[in-house]
N, C-alpha and C. Protein backbone atom coordinates (compact mmCIF):
# COMPACT_ATOMS: atom_id res chain seq x y z
N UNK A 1 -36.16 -159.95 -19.86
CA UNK A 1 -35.22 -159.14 -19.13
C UNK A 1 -35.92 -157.87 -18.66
N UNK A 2 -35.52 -157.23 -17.45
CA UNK A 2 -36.29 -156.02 -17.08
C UNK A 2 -35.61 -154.83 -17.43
N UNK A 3 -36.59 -153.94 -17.16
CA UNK A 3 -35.63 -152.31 -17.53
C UNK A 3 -35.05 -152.19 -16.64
N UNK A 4 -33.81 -151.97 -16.54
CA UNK A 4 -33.59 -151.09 -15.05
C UNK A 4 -33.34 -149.54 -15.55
N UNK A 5 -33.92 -148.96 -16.64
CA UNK A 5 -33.60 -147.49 -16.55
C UNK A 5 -34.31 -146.73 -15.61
N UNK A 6 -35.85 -147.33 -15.22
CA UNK A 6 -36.20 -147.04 -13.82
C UNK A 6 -35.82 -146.95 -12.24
N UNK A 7 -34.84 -148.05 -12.26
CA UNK A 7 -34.44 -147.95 -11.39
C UNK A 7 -33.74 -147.11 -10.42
N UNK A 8 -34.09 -146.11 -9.48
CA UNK A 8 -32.77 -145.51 -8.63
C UNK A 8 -32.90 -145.76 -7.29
N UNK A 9 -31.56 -145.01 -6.98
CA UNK A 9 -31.10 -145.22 -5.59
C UNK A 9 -31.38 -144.21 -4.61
N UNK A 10 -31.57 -144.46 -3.36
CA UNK A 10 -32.07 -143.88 -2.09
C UNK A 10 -32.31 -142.51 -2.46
N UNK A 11 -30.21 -142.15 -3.12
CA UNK A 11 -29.82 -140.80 -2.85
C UNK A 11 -30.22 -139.62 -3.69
N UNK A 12 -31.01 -140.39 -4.86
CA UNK A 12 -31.31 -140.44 -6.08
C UNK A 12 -32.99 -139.32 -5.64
N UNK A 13 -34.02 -140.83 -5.23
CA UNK A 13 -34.99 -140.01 -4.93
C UNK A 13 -34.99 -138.92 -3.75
N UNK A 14 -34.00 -139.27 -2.90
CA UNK A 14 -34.28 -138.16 -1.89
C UNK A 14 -34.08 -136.99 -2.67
N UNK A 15 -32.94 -136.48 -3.46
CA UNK A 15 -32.22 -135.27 -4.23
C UNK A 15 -33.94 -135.30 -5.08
N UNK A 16 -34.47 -136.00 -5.73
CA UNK A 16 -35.96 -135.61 -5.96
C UNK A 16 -36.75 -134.99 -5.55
N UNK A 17 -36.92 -135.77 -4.11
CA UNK A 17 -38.51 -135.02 -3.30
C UNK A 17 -37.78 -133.81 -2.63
N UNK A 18 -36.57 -133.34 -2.45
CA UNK A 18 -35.77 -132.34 -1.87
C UNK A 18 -36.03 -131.06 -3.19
N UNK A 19 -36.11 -131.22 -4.57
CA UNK A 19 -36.15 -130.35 -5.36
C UNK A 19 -37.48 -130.35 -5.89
N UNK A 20 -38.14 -131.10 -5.95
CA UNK A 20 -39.47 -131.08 -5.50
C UNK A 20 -40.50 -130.24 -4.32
N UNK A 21 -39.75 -130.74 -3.29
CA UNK A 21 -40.40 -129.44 -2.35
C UNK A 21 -39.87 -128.05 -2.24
N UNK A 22 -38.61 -127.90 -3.21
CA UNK A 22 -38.15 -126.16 -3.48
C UNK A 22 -38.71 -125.59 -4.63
N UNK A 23 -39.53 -126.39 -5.09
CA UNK A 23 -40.11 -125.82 -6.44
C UNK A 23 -41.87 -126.01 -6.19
N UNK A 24 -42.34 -126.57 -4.73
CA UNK A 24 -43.49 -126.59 -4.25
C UNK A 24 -43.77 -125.40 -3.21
N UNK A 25 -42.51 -124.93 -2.87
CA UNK A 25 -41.96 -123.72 -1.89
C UNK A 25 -42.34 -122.39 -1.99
N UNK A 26 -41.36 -122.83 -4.04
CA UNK A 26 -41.59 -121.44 -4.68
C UNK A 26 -42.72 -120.93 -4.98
N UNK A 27 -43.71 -121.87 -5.57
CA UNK A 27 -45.03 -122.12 -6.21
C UNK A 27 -45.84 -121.61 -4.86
N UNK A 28 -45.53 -121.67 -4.13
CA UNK A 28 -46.38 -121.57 -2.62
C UNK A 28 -46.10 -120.12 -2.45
N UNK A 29 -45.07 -119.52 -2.21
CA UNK A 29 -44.26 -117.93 -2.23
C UNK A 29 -45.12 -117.51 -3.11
N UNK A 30 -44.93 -117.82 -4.49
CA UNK A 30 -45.78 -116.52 -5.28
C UNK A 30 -47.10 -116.84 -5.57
N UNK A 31 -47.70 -117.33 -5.16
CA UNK A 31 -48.98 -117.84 -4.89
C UNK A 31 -49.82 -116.86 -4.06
N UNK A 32 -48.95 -117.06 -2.51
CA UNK A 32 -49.04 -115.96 -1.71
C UNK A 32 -48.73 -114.45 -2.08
N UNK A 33 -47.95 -114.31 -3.09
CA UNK A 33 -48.11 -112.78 -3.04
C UNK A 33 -49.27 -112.24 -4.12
N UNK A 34 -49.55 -113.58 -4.99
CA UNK A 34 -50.37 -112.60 -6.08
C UNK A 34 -51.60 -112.70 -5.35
N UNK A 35 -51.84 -113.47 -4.45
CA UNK A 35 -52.93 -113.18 -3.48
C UNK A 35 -53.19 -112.32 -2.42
N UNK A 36 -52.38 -111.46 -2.11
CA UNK A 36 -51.73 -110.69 -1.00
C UNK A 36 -52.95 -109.21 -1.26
N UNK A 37 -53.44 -109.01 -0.39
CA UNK A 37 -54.37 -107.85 -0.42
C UNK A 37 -53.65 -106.78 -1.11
N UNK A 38 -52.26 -106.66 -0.46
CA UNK A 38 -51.57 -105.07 -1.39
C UNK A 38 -51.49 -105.64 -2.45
N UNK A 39 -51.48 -106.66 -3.51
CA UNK A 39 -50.88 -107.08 -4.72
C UNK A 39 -52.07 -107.06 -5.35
N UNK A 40 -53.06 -107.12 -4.77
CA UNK A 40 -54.31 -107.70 -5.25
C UNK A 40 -54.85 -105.71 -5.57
N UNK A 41 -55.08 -105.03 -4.47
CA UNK A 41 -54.86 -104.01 -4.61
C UNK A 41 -54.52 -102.68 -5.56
N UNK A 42 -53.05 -102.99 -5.76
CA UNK A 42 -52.02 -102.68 -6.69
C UNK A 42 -52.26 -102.70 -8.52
N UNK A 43 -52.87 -104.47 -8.11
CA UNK A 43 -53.14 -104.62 -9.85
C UNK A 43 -54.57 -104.01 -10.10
N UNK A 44 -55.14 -103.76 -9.45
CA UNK A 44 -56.80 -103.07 -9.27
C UNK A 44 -56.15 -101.70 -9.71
N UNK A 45 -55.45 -101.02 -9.08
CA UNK A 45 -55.29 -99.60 -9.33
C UNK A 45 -54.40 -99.62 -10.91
N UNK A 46 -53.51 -100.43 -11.03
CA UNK A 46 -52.61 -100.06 -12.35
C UNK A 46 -53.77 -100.13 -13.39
N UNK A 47 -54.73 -101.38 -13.34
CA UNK A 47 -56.02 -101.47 -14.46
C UNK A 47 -56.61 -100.33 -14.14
N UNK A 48 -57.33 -99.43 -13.35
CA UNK A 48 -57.67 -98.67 -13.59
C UNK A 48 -57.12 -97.40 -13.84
N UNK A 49 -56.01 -96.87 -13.74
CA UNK A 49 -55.02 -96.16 -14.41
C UNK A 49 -54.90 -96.53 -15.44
N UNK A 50 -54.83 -97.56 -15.98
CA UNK A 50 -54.28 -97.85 -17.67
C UNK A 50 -55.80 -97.78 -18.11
N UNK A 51 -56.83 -98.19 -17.86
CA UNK A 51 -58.33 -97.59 -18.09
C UNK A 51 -58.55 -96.18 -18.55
N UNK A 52 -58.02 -95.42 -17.33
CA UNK A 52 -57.93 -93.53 -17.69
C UNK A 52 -57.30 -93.54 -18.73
N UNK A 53 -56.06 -93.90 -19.02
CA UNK A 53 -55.25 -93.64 -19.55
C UNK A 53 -55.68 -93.84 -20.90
N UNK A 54 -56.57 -95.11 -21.34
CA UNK A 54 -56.78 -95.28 -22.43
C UNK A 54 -58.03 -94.21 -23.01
N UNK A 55 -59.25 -93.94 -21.67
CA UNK A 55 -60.09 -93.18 -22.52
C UNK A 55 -59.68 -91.53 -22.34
N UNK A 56 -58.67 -91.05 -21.72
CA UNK A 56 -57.99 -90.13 -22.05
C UNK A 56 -57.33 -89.95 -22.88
N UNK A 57 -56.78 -90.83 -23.72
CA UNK A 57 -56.21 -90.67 -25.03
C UNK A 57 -56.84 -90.74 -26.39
N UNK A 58 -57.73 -91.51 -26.19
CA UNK A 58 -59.06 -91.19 -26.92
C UNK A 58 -59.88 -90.31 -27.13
N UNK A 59 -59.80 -89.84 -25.71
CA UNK A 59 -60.80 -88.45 -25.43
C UNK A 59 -60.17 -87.46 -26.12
N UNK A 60 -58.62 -86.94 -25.77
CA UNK A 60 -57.78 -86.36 -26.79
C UNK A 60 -57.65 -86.37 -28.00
N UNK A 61 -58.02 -87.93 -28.36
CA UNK A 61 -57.67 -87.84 -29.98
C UNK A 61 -59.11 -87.47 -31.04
N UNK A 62 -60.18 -87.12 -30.37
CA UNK A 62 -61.25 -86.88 -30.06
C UNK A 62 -61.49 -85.52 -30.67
N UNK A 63 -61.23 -85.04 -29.54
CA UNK A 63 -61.35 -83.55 -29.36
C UNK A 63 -60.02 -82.68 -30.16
N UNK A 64 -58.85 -83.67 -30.31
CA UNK A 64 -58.07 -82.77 -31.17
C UNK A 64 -58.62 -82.77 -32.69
N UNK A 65 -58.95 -84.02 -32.92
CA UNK A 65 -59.69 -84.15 -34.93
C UNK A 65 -60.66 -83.10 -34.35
N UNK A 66 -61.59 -82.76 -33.68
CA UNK A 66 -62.68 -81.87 -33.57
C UNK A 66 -62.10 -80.31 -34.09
N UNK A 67 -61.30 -80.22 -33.01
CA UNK A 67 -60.42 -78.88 -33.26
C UNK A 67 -60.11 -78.48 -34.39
N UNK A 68 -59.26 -80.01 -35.31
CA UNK A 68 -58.65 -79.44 -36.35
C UNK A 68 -59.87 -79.36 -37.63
N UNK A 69 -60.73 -79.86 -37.48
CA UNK A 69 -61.92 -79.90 -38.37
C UNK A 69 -62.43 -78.34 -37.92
N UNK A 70 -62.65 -77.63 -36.59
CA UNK A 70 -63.42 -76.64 -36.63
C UNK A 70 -62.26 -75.56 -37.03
N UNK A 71 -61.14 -75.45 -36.98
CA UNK A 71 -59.77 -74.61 -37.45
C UNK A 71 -59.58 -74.92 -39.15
N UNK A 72 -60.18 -76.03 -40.18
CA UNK A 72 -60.39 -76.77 -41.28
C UNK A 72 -61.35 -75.14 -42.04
N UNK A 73 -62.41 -75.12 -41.34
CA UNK A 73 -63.53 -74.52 -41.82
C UNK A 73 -62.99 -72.62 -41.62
N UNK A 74 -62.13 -72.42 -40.82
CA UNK A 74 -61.62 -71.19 -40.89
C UNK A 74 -60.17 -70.51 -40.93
N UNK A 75 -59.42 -71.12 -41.86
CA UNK A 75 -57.93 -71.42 -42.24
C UNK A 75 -58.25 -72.13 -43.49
N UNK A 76 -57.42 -71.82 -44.50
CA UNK A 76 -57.27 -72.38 -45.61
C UNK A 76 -55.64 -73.04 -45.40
N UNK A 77 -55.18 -73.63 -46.41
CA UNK A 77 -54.19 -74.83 -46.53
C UNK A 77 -52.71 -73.91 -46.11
N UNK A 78 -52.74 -72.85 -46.87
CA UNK A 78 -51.28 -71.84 -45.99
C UNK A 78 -51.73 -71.22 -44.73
N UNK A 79 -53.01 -71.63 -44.13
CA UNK A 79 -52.71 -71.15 -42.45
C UNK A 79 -53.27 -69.81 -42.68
N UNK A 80 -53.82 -69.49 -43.46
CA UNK A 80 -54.51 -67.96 -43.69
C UNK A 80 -55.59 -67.97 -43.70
N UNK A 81 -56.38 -66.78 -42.52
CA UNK A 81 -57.99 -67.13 -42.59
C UNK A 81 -58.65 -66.71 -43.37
N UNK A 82 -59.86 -67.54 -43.70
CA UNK A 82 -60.77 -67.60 -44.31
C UNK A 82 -61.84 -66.42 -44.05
N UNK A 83 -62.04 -65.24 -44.85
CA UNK A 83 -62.77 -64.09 -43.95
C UNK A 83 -63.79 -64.05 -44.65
N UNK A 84 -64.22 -64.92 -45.45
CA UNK A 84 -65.82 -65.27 -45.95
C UNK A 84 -66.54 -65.99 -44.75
N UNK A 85 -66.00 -66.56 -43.90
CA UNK A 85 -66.50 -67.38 -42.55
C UNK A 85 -65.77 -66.97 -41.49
N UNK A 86 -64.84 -65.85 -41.02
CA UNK A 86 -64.24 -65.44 -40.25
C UNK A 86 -65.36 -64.20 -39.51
N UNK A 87 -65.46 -63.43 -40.81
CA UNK A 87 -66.24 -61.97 -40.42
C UNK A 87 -67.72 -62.60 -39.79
N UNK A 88 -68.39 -63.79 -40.64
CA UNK A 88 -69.48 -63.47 -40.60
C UNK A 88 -70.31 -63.89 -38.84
N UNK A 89 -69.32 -65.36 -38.02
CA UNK A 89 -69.21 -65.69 -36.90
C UNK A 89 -68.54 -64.63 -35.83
N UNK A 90 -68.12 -63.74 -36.81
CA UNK A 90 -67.05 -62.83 -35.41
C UNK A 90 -68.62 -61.50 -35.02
N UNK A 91 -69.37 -60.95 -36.24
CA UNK A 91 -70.09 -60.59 -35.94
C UNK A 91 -71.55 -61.20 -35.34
N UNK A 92 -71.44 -62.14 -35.23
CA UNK A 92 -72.52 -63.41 -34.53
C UNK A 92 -72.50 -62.84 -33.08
N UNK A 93 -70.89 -63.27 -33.09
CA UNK A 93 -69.98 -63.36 -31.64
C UNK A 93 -70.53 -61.39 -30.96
N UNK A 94 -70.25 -61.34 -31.73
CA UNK A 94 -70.56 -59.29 -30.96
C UNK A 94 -71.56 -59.03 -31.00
N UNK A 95 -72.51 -59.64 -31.81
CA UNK A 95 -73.65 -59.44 -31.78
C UNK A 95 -74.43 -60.11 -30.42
N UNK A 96 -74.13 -61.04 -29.79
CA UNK A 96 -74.70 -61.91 -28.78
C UNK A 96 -73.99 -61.09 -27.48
N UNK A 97 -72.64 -60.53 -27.37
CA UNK A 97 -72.49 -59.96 -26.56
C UNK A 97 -72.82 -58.54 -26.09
N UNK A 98 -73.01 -57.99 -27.55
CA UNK A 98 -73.65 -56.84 -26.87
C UNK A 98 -74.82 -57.33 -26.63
N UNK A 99 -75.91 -58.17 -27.28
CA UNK A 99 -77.47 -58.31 -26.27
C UNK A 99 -76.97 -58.62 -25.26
N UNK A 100 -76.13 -59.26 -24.71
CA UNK A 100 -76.08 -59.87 -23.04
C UNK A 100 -75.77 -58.36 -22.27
N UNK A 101 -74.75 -57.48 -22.90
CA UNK A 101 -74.47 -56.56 -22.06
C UNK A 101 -76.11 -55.38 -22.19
N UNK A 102 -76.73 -55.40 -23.03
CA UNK A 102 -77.81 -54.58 -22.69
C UNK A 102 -78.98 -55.24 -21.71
N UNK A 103 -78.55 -56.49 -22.21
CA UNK A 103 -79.94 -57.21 -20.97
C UNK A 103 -79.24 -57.28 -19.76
N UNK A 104 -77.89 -56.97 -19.31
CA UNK A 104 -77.72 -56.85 -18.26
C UNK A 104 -77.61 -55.55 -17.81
N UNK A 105 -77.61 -54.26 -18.45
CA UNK A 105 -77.99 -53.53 -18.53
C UNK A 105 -79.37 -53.07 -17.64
N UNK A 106 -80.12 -53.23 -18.66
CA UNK A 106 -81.72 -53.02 -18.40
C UNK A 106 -82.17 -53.73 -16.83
N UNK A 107 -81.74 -54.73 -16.55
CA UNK A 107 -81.97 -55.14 -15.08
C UNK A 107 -81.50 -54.82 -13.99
N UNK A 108 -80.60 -54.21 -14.38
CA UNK A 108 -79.56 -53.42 -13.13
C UNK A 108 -80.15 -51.54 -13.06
N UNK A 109 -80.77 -51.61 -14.18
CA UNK A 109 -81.64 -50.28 -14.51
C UNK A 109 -82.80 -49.78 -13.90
């Protein structure tokens, strides 16, 4: 005996190759757009924005541990400075500026 669960009718396959070619249509539509110079474009720029984005946040998270490590060494745990390492960089600091202001001094002299 044969199968006939294979079997259909005219109206059968036409309603087939009819939803068949709307789903070969669609496939064709977005095909074309992810190929589309502006789309193509578009996803070029969002990757490289989300690129910045990532080594800018890095770069930040970076430079803020830096910060809080060099603020670590002159602040103690209640936020109060440390003037065993406060004084001795602040006079570093005045010390380098007054040589700059005498050597600029002396050349203008």
């Amino acid at each position: 005996m044969a199968d006939t669960s294979d079997i259909r009718t005219p109206a059968q396959i036409e309603a087939d190759i009819k939803r068949r070619r709307e789903v070969l249509a669609d496939t064709l539509d977005e095909i074309g757009v992810r190929v589309h110079p502006k789309t193509i474009v578009g996803d070029a720029k969002a990757k490289v924005v989300s690129n910045i984005d990532h080594t800018l946040g890095r770069a930040y998270v970076s430079v803020n541990k830096a910060v809080t490590d060099v603020k670590a060494q002159f602040v103690d745990e209640e936020g109060a400075p440390r003037l065993e390492r406060v004084v001795p960089v602040a006079l570093v600091a005045v010390g380098l500026v007054g040589l700059l202001v005498l050597g600029t001094r002396r050349r203008k002299g």
